[in-house]
N, C-alpha and C. Protein backbone atom coordinates (compact mmCIF):
# COMPACT_ATOMS: atom_id res chain seq x y z
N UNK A 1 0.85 -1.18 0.00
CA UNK A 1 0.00 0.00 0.00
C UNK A 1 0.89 1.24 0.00
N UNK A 2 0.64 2.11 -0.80
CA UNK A 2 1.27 3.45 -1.26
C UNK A 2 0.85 4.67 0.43
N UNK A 3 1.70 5.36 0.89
CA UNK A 3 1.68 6.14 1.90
C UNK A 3 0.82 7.26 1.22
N UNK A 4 -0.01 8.23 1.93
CA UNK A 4 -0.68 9.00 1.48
C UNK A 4 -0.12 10.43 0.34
N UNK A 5 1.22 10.48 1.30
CA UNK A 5 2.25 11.57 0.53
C UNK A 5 2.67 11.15 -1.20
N UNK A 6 2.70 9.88 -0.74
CA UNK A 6 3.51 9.46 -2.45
C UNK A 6 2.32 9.46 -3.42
N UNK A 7 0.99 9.17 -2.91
CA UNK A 7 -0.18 9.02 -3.80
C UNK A 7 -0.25 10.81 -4.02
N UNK A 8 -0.26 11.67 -3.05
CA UNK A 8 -0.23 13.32 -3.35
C UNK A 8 0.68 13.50 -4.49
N UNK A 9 2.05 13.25 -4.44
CA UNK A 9 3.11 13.49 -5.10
C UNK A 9 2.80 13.16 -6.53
N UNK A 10 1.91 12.20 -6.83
CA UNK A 10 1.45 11.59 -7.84
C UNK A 10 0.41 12.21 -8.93
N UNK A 11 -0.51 12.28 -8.19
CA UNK A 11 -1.66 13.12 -8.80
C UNK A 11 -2.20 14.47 -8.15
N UNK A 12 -1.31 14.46 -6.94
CA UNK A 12 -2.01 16.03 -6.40
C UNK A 12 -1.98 16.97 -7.54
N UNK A 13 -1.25 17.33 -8.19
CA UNK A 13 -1.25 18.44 -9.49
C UNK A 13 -2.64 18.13 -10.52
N UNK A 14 -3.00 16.99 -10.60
CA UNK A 14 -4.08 16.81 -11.30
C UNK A 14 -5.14 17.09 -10.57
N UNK A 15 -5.42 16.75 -9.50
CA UNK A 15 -6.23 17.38 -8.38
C UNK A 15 -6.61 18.71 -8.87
N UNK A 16 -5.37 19.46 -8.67
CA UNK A 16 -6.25 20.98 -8.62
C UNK A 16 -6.11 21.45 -10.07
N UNK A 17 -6.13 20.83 -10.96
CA UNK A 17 -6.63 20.98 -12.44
C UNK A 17 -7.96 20.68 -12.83
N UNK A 18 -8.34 19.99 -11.41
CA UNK A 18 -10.39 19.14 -11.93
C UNK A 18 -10.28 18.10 -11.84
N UNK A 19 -9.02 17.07 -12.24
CA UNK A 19 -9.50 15.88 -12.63
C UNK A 19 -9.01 15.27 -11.10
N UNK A 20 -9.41 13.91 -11.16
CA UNK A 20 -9.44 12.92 -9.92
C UNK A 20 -9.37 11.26 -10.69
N UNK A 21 -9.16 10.90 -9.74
CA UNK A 21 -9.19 9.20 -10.06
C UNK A 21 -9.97 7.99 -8.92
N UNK A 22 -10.47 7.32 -9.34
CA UNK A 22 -10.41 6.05 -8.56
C UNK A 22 -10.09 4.75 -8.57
N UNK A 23 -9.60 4.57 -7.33
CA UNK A 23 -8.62 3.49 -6.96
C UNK A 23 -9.40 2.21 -6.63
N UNK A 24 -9.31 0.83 -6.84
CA UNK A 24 -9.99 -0.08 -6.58
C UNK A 24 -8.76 -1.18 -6.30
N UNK A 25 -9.03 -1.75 -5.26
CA UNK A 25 -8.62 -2.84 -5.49
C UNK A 25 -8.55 -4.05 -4.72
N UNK A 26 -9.02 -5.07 -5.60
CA UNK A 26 -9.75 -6.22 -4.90
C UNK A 26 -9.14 -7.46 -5.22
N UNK A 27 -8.92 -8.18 -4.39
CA UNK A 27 -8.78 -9.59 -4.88
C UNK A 27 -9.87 -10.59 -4.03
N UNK A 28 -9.19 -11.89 -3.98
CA UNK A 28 -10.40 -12.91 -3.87
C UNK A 28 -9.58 -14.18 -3.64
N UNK A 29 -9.62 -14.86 -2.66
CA UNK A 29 -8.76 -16.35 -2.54
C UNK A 29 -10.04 -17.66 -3.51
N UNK A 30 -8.79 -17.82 -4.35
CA UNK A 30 -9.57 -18.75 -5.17
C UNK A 30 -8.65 -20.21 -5.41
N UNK A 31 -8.62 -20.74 -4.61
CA UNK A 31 -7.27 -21.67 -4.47
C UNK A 31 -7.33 -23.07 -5.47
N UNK A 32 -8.01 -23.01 -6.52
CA UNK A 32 -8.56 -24.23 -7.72
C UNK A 32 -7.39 -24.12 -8.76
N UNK A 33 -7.76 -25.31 -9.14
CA UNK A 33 -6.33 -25.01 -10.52
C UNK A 33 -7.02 -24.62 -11.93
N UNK A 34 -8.88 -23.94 -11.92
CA UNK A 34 -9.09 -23.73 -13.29
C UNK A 34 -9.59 -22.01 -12.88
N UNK A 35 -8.13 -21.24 -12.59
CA UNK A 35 -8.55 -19.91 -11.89
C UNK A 35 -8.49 -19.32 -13.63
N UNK A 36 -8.57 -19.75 -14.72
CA UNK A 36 -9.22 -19.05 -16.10
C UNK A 36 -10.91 -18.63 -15.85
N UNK A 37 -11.35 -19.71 -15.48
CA UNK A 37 -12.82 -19.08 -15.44
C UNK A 37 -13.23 -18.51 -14.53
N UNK A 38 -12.14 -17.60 -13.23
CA UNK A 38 -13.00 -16.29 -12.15
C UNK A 38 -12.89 -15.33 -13.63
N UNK A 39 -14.19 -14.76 -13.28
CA UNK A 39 -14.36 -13.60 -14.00
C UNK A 39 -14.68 -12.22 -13.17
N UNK A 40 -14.52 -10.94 -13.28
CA UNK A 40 -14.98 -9.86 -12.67
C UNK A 40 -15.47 -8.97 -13.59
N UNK A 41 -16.67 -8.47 -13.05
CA UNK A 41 -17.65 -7.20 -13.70
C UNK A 41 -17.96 -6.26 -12.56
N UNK A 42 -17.33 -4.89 -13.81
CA UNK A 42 -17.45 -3.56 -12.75
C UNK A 42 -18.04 -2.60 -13.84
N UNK A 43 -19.36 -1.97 -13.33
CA UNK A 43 -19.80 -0.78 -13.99
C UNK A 43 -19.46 0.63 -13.25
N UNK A 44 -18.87 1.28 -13.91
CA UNK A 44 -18.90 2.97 -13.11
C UNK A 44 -20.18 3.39 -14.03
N UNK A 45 -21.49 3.78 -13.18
CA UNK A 45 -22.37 4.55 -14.22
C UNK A 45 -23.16 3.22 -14.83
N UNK A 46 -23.27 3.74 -16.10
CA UNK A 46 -23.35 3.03 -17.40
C UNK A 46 -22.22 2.42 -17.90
N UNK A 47 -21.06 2.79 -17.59
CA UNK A 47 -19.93 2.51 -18.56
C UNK A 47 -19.26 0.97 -17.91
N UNK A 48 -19.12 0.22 -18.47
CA UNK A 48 -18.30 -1.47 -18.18
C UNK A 48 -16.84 -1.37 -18.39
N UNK A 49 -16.63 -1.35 -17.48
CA UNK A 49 -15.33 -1.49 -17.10
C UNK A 49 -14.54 -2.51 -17.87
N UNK A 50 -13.41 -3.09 -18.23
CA UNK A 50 -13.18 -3.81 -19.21
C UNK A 50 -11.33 -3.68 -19.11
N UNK A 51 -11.22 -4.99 -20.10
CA UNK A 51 -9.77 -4.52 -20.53
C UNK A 51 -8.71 -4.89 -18.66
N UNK A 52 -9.13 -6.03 -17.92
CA UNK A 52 -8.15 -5.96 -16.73
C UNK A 52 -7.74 -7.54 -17.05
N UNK A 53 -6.62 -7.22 -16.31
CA UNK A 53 -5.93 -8.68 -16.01
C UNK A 53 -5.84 -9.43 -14.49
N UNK A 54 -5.79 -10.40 -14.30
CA UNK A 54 -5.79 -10.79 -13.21
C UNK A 54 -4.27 -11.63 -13.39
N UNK A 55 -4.07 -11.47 -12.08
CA UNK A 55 -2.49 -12.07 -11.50
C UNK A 55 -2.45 -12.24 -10.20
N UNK A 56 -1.10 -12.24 -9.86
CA UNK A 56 -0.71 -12.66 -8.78
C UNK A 56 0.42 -11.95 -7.98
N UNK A 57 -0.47 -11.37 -7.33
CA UNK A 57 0.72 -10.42 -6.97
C UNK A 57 1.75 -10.99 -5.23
N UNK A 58 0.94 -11.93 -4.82
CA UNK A 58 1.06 -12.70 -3.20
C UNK A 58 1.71 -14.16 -3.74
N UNK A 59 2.70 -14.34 -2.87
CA UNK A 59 3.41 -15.53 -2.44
C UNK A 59 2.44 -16.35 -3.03
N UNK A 60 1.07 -16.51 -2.04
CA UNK A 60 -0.26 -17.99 -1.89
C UNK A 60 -0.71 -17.08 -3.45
N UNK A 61 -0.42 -18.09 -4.69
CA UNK A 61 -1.16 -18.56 -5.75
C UNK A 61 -2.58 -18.51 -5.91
N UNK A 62 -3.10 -19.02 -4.47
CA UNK A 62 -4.10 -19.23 -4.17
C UNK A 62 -5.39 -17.83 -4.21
N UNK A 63 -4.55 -17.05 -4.31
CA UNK A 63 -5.19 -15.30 -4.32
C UNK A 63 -5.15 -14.77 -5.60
N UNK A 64 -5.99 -13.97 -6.06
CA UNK A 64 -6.04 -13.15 -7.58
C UNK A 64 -6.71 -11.61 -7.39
N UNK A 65 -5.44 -11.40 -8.08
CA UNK A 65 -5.70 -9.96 -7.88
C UNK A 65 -6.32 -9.67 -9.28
N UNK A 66 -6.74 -8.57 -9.75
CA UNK A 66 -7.21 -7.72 -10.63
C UNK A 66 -6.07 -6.58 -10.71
N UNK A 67 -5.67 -5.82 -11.83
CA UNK A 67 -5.12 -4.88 -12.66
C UNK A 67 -5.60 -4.57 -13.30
N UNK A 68 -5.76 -2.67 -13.58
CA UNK A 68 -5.77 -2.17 -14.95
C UNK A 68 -4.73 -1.13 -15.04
N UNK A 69 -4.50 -0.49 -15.70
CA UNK A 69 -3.94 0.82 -15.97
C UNK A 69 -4.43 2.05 -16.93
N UNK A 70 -4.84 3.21 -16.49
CA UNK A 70 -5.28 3.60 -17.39
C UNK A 70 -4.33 5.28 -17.09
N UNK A 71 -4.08 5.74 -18.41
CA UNK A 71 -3.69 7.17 -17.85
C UNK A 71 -2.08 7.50 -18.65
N UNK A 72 -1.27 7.89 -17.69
CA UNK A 72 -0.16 8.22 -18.22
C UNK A 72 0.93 7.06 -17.95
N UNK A 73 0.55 6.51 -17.05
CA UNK A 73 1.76 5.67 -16.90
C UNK A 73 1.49 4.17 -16.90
């Protein structure tokens, strides 16, 4: 988890231009060997979210995280 300062350092300048972001992030212990078929659905609004990957970001396999990236970096 990112300290509050480094997340400022990050986008505070976009902040006071208008724009903002949101942060999500979820995983799920799914400890099976056919972890192809977890699927995740996220609507902001109307709009479907789309386009993420799932991995592994923890030691236990057994966990799946979700990724996206969107933006500048």
């Amino acid at each position: 988890m990112h300290d509050k300062q480094m997340i400022f350092d990050e986008i505070g300048g976009k902040i006071f231009e208008g724009k903002g972001c949101i942060v999500l992030d979820f995983g799920c212990y799914f400890p099976y060997s056919n972890q192809d078929v977890l699927t995740f659905n996220f609507k902001l609004g109307e709009e479907k979210l789309e386009q993420y990957k799932c991995n592994h970001r923890y030691p236990n396999k057994g966990y799946v995280t979700i990724s996206k990236k969107w933006g500048e970096r």
